[in-house]
Every structure is written in C-alpha cells, then in structure tokens.
Protein backbone atom coordinates (compact mmCIF):
# COMPACT_ATOMS: atom_id res chain seq x y z
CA UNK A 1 18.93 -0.33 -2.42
CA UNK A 2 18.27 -1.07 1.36
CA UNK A 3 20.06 -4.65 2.58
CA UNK A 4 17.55 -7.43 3.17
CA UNK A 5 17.92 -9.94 5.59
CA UNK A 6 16.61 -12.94 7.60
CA UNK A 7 17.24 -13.48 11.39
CA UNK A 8 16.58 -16.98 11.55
CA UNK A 9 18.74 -18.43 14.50
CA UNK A 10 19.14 -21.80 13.65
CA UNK A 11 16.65 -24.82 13.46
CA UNK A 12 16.11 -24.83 16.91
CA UNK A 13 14.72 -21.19 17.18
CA UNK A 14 13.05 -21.36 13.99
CA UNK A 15 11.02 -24.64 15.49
CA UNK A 16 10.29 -22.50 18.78
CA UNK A 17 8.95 -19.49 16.60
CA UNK A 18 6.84 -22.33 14.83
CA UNK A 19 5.57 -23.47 18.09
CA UNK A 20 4.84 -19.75 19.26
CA UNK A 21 3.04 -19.61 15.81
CA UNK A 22 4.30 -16.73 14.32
CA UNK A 23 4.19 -18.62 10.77
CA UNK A 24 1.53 -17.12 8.51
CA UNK A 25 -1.69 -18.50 8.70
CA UNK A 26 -5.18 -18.35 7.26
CA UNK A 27 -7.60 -15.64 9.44
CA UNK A 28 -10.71 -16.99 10.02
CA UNK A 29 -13.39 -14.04 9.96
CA UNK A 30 -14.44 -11.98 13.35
CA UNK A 31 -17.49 -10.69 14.45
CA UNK A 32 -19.40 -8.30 12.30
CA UNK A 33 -16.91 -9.13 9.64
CA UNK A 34 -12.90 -8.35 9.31
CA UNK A 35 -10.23 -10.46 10.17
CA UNK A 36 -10.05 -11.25 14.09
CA UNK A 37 -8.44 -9.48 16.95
CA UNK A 38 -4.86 -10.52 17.23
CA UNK A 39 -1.93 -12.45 15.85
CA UNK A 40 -3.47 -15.81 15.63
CA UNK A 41 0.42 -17.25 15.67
CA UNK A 42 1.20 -15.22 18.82
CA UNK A 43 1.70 -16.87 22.21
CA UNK A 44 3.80 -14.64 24.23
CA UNK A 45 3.84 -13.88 27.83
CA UNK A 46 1.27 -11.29 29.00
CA UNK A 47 2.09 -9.54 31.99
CA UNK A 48 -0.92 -9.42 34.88
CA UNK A 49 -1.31 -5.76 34.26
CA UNK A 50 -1.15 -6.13 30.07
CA UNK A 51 -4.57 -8.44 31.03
CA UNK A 52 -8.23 -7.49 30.28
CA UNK A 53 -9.68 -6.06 33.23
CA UNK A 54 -12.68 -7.41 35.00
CA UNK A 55 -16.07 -5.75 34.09
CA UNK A 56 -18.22 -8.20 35.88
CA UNK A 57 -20.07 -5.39 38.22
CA UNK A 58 -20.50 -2.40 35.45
CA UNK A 59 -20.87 1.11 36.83
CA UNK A 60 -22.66 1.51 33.23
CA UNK A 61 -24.42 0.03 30.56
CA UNK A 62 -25.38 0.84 27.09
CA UNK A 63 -28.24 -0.64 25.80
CA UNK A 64 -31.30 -2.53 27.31
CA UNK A 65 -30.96 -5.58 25.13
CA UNK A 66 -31.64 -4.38 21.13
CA UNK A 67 -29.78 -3.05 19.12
CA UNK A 68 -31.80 0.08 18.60
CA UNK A 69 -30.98 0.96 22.16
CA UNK A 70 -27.67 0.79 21.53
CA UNK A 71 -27.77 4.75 20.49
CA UNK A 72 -24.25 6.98 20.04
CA UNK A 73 -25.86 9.48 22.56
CA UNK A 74 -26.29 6.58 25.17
CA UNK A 75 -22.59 5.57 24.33
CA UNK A 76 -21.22 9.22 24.53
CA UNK A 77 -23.53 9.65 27.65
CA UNK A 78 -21.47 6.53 29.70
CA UNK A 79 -18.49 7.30 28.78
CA UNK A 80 -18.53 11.11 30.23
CA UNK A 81 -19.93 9.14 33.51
CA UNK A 82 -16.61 7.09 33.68
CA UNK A 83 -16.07 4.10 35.42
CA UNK A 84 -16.79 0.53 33.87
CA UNK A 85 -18.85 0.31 30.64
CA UNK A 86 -20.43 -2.56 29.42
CA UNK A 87 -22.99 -3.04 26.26
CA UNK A 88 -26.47 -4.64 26.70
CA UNK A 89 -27.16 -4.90 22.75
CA UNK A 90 -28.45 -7.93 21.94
CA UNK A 91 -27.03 -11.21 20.70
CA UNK A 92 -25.81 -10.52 17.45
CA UNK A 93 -22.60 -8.22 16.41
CA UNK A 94 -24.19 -4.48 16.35
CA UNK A 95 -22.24 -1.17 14.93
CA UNK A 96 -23.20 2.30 16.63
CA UNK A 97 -21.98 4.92 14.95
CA UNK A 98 -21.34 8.80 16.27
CA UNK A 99 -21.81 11.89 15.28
CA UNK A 100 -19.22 13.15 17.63
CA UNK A 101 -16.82 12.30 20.05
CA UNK A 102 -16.64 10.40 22.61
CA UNK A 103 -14.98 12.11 25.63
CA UNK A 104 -13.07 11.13 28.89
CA UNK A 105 -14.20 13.58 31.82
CA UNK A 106 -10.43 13.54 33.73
CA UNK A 107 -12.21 13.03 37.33
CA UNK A 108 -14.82 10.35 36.42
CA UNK A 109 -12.21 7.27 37.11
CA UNK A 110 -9.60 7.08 38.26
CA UNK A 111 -10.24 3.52 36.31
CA UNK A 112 -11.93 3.81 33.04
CA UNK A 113 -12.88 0.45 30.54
CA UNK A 114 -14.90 0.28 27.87
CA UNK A 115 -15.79 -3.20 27.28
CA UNK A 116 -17.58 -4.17 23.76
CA UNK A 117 -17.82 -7.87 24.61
CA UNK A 118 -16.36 -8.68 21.28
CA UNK A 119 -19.93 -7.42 19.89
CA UNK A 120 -19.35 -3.76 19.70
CA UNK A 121 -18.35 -1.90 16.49
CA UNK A 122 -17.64 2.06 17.13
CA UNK A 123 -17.57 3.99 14.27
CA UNK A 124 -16.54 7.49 13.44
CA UNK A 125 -18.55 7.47 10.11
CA UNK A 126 -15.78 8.30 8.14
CA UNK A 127 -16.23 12.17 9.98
CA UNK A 128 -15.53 12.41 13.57
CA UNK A 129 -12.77 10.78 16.32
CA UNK A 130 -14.09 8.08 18.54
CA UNK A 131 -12.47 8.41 21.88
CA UNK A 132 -10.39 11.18 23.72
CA UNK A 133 -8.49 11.83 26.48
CA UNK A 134 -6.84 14.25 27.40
CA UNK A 135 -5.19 15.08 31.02
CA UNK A 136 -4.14 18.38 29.76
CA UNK A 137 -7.44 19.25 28.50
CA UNK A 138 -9.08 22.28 31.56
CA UNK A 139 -12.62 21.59 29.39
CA UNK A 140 -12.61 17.77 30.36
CA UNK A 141 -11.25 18.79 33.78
CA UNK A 142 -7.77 19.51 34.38
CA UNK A 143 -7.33 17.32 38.28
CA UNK A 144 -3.75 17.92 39.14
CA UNK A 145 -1.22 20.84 38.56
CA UNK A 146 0.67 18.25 36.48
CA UNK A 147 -1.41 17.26 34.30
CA UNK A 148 1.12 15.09 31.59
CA UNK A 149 2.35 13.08 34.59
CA UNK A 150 -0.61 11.81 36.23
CA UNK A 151 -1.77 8.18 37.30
CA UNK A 152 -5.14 8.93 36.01
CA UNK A 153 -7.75 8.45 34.13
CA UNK A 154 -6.14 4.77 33.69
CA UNK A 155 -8.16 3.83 30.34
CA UNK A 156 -8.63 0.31 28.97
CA UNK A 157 -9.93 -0.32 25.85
CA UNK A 158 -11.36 -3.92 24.95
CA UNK A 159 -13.09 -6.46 22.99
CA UNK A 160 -14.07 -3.85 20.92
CA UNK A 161 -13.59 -2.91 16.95
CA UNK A 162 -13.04 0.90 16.31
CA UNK A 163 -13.70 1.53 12.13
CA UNK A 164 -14.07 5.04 10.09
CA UNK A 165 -12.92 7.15 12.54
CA UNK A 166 -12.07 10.59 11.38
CA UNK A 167 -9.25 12.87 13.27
CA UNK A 168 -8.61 15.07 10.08
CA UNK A 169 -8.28 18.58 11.23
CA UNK A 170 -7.64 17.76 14.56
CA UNK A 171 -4.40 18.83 17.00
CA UNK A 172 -1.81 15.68 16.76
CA UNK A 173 -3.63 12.92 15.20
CA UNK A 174 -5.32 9.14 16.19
CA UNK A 175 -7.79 8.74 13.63
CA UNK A 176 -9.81 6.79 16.23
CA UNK A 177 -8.20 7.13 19.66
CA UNK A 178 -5.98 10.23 20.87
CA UNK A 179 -4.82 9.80 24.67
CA UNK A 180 -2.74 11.68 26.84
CA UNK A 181 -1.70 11.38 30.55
CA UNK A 182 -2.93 8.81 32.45
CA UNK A 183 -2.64 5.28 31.57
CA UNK A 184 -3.23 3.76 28.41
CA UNK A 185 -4.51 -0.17 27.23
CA UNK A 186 -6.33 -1.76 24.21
CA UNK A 187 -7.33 -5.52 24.64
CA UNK A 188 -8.42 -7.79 22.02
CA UNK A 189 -9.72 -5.36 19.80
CA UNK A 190 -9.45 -4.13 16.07
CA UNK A 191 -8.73 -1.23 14.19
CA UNK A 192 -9.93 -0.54 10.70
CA UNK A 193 -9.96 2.28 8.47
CA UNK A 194 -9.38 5.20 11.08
CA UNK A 195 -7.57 8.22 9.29
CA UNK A 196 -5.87 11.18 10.46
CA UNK A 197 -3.92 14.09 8.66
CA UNK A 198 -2.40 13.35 5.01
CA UNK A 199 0.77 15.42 5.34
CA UNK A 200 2.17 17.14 8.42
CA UNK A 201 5.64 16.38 9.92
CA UNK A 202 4.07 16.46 13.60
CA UNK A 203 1.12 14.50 13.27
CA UNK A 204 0.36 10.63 13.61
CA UNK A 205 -1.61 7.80 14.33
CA UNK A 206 -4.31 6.80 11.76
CA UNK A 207 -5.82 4.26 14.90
CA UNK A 208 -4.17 5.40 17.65
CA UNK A 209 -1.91 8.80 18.92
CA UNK A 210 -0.41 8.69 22.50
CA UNK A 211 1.25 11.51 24.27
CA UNK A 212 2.70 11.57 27.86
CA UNK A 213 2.13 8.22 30.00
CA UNK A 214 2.44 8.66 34.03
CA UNK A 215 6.13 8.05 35.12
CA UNK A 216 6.92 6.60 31.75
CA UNK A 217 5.07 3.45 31.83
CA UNK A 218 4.41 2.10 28.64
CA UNK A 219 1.15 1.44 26.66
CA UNK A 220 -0.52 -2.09 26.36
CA UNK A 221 -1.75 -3.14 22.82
CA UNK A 222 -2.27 -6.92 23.37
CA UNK A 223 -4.26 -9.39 20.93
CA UNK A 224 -4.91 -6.64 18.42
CA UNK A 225 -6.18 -5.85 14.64
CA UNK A 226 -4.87 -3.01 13.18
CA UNK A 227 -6.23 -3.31 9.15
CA UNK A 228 -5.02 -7.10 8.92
CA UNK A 229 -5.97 -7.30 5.09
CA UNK A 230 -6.62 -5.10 2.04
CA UNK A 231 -8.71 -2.72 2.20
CA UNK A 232 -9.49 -1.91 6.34
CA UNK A 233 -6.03 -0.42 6.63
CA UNK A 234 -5.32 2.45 8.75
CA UNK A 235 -3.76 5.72 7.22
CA UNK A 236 -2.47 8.92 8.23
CA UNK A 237 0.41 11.30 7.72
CA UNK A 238 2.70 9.05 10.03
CA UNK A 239 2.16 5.99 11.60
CA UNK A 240 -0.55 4.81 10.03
CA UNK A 241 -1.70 2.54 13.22
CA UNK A 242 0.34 3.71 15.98
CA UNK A 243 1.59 7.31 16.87
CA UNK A 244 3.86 8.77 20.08
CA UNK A 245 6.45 11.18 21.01
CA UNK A 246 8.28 9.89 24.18
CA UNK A 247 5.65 6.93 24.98
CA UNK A 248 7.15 3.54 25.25
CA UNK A 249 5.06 0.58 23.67
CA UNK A 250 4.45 -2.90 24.73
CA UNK A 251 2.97 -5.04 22.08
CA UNK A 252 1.81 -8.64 22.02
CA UNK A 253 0.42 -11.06 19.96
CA UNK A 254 -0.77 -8.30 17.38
CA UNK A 255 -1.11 -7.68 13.91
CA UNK A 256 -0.51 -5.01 11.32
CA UNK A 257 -0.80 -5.17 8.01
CA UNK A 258 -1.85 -2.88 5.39
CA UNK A 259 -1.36 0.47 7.41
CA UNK A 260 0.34 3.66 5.41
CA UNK A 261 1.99 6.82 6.40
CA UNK A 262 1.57 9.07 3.77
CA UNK A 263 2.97 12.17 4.11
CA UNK A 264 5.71 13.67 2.02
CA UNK A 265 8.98 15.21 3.17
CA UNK A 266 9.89 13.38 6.52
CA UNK A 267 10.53 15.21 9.95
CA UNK A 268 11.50 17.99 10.01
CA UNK A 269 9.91 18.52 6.86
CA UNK A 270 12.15 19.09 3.30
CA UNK A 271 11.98 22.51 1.91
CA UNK A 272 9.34 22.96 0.04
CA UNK A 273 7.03 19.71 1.34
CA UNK A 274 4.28 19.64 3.99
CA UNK A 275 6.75 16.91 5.95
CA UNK A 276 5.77 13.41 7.44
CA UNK A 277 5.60 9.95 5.84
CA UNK A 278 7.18 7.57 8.27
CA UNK A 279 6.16 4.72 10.40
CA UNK A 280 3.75 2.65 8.11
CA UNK A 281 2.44 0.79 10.77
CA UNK A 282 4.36 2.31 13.71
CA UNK A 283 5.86 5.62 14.91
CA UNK A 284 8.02 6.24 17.63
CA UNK A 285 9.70 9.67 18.54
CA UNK A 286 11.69 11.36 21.47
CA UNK A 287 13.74 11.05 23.66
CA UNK A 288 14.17 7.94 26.60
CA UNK A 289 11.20 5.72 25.58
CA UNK A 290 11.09 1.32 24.51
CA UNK A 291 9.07 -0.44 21.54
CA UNK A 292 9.07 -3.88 22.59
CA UNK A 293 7.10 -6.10 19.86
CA UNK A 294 6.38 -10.32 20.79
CA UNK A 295 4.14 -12.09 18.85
CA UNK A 296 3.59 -9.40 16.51
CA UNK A 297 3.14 -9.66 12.61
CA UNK A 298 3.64 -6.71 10.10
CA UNK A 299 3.19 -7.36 6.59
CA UNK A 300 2.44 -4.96 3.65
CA UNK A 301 2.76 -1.59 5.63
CA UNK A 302 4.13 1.48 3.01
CA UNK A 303 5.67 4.13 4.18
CA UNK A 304 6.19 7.31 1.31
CA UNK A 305 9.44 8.02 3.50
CA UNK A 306 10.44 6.31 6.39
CA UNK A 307 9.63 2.83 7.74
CA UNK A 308 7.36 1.28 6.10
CA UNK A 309 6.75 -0.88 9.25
CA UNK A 310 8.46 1.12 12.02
CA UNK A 311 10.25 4.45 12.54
CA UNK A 312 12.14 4.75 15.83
CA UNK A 313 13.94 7.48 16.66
CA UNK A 314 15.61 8.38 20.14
CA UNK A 315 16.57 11.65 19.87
CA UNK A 316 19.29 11.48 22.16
CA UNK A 317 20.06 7.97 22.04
CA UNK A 318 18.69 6.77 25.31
CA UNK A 319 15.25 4.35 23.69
CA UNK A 320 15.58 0.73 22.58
CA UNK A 321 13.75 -1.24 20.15
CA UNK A 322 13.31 -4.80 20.75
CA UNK A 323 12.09 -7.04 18.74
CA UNK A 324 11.08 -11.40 19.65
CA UNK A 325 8.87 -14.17 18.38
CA UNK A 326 8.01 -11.58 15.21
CA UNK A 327 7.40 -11.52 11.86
CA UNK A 328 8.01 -8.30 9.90
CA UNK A 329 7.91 -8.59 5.92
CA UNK A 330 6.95 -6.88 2.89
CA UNK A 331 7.15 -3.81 4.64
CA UNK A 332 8.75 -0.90 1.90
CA UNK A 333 9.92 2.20 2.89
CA UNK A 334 9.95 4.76 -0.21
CA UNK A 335 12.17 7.20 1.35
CA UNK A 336 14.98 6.00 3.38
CA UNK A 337 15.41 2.78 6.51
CA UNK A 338 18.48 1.65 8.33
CA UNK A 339 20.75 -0.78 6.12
CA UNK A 340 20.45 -4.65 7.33
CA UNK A 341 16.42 -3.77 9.02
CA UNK A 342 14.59 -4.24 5.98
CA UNK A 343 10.96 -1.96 7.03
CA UNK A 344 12.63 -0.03 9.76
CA UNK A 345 14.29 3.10 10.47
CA UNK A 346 15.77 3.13 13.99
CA UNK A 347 18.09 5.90 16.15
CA UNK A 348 18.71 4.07 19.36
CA UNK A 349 20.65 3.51 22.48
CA UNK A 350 22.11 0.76 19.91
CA UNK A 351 21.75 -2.22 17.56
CA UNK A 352 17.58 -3.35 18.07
CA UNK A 353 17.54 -6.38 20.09
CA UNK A 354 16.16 -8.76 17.76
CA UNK A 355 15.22 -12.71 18.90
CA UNK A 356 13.43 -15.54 17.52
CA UNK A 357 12.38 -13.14 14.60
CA UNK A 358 12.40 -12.81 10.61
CA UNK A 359 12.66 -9.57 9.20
CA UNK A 360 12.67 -9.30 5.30
C-alpha cells in the first residue's frame, strides 16, 4: 500500500494557502453550463507572457452577430487565415460544432489566438479533433529547415470551452488540441469530455498533447477547466488532460478533476498488454523538461497504472517537478506511484519541490 501524507507546513503556511484559496470550494456554474474556467481558490503570480493576449483589433471574425452565423466552416475558414480570431455570435453562450478539424497553416502567424470571449463552445461531436498544429507537418507548410525548434506559429488559446473532441485513431493523441513546435498557451478556458486512444504506451492527452516547444520554453495553462466534476472528464490512454514528451509545463490557478488514463500495461508496455495507463490528469515524459503546478487543484483523477494525478518521468534525471499553493487528493493510482507522493509517480533530478501544498 502506497504511503499517504500531508505537507502542511505549519499554521502559518496553512493560513497563507487559505488566503491563496486553495481550500475546496463550491463552483458556481459557467457559461453554457459546466463548472467555470479555473481554480476558483487560486491566486498565484502570472507572469506578463502567461497573460491573455490582446484581441482588441481582430484580423478575423466569426460570425455577424447570430448564432446561426456562427458556422464550423466559417470557424475552420479563420483559423487557416491565422492571425487574431474573434467571435461575433450573439449575446448568449453558443456551441459550434465541426465536422473536421480545425487546422493551423504554419506561415499564417507568426501570432495566432483564438479568442471565444468566454461565449464560445467548440466541439468535436464526439468524432473529430478540434485544433492542430503541427510545425513538422509539409501539408500545413513546413517554414524552416527545423521545424521542432521554431518560434512560430506562437498559438494562444482563450476564453474558450473545447467539449467532445475526438483524436481516436490519430498519430500521438490530444483528444481536443495536438500542438507541436512553436509556442503553446490556453487562457481561461475549459476542457470537457475530449478523448483520445484507450490503450497505447505512446499516446496521450485526452484535452491536450504537446510535442517540441521552441528552445524549451514551457507551455502556459492558466485559469483552466479540465472535467472539474463527474461526468465532463477527460480520458485517454495516458494523461487524461495533459500529454508531452520533453515539454515543460507551467500551470496556474487550474483545475483537474475527474480525468483518467486508461490504458493497461504502462510504458514500455508489459508483455502481453497494449501498454499505457499513467498520468490521470497529467503526463510528463523525457528527458530535461519542468512541471511547475501553483494554484492548481487535482481531485478524483484514476490512473489504471501510474499516477493517478501525475506521472513524471526524466529519463535521465535532468526535469524537476515542483509543486506550491496546491491541492492534490483523492487521486489513486491502480498500478504503481512513488512511496510518500500519494497520486504521483516521479523520476527526477530529485525529491519534487513541494510548498504551501497538501497532497493526500
């Protein structure tokens, strides 16, 4: 039986974490129904370039004020165009849903937002991905000779909710989102019920799968959903919300909760299983990369193997987990997590760096 235990650094931290919020706390609903985006007990720093970007002067719009011009093809149409999108949909919370996916076009930036105005619901329809891109990718136009180290497309994602999206069948993963190259950011945004693979040792990311980041720099998830109750979980072989190999992570004021890797057999795979399993709400892989979680909540994320809320594994020893200001519990691992981190299985540079945080 794994160890459980509570860092809770005397009364003086514990009343700072209860200042920062990170208690649990009722979630009032968000728009078009769901819990909202974000850990409403967050409060943690957020860097200038972690921010929402400015979408004042649009280079696109989707919509002309109803809903019914809100149409997928409009939506799939503005974001091959690139630049900054913005939605024209109406007053009330619409949902457009698509019968295929959205793609980046590698030379249409080099900055790329998609902002839903905390109106927007994209939806795979339970068949298709929402959103790729792909540096690597010659058919969305490969721009540089190297294309996984590249300082563009620089894509933000924000105040939008991505639900249903389908990456089953596809190469890696990210039930709703698959990046790589560039730069990566999601903003104030949610995440519900995006799948990916079942079983696979080598694939990931029910919401999200990230490979390659230019020079290392680490992707943004700031004020974000991913499931956040029963029912609108995301779920894939591994990491049922987030998925990388050699991507380091910067998340803040976030929540996770009722995400599930499902696979069967771990990485590499047993003999005789189809492999994967790990990271319930999070999985990390590699070599040299950082997870570094603030304000963040994880609660009720299974893993079958691994992890229920994170897997983090630094294949040579060079990546560090940190952990501040957090809440991880109920988090069960089926399989296997490192003694005294109830939730998480971590290979590191060493011990995670854990502050201000209860883990249980």
């Amino acid at each position: 039986m794994s160890v459980l235990r509570s860092w809770m650094v005397g009364a003086a931290i514990g009343s700072a974490a209860s200042a920062l919020g990170c208690a649990d706390a009722p979630l009032p609903g968000g728009p078009g129904g769901g819990p909202p985006a974000g850990d409403p007990g967050g409060g943690c720093p957020i860097p200038p370039e972690a921010q929402a970007e400015d979408t004042s002067a649009p280079d696109h719009v989707v919509g002309s004020g109803t809903p019914e011009s809100c149409t997928a093809d409009a939506f799939v149409d503005a974001v091959a165009k690139g630049g900054v999108i913005t939605f024209d949909c109406g007053p009330d919370p619409v949902t457009i849903t698509l019968d295929r996916t959205a793609k980046i076009v590698n030379d249409t930036g080099p900055r790329i937002v998609i902002d839903g105005g905390g109106k927007v619901t994209l939806s795979g329809g339970g068949d298709v991905r929402i959103l790729y891109q792909n540096t690597c990718d010659e058919a969305q136009v490969w721009t540089t000779p190297h294309c996984n180290n590249q300082d563009h497309p620089r894509l933000t994602v924000q105040n939008l909710t991505f639900v249903d999206g389908n990456a089953k069948g596809e190469a890696d993963g990210g039930g709703a989102i698959f990046v790589r190259g560039g730069r990566f950011k999601v903003v104030n945004s949610r995440f519900f019920n995006n799948v990916c693979d079942d079983v696979g040792p080598d694939v990931g990311g029910g919401a999200i799968r990230v490979l390659d980041q230019h020079e290392g720099l680490p992707v943004y998830v700031v004020k974000s959903t991913f499931g956040g109750e029963e029912g609108r979980g995301n779920v894939c072989s591994n990491g049922g919300a987030l998925s990388s190999i050699g991507v380091s992570h910067t998340v803040i004021d976030s929540l996770f909760s009722h995400n599930r890797a499902i696979g069967d057999g771990a990485n590499p795979a047993e003999p005789g299983t189809p492999g994967g399993g790990s990271g319930g709400a999070i999985y990390n892989d590699g070599n040299t990369f950082t997870l570094d979680l603030c304000g963040v909540t994880m609660t009720d994320n299974t893993a079958n193997e691994g992890g229920g809320a994170i897997f983090f594994v630094s294949n040579d020893r060079t990546g560090s987990l940190l952990i501040s200001s957090s809440t991880l519990r109920r988090n069960p691992s089926a399989g296997f997590e490192t003694a005294g981190y109830p939730g998480i299985f971590v290979l590191a540079s060493g011990d995670p760096q854990i502050t201000s945080s209860t883990i249980e």
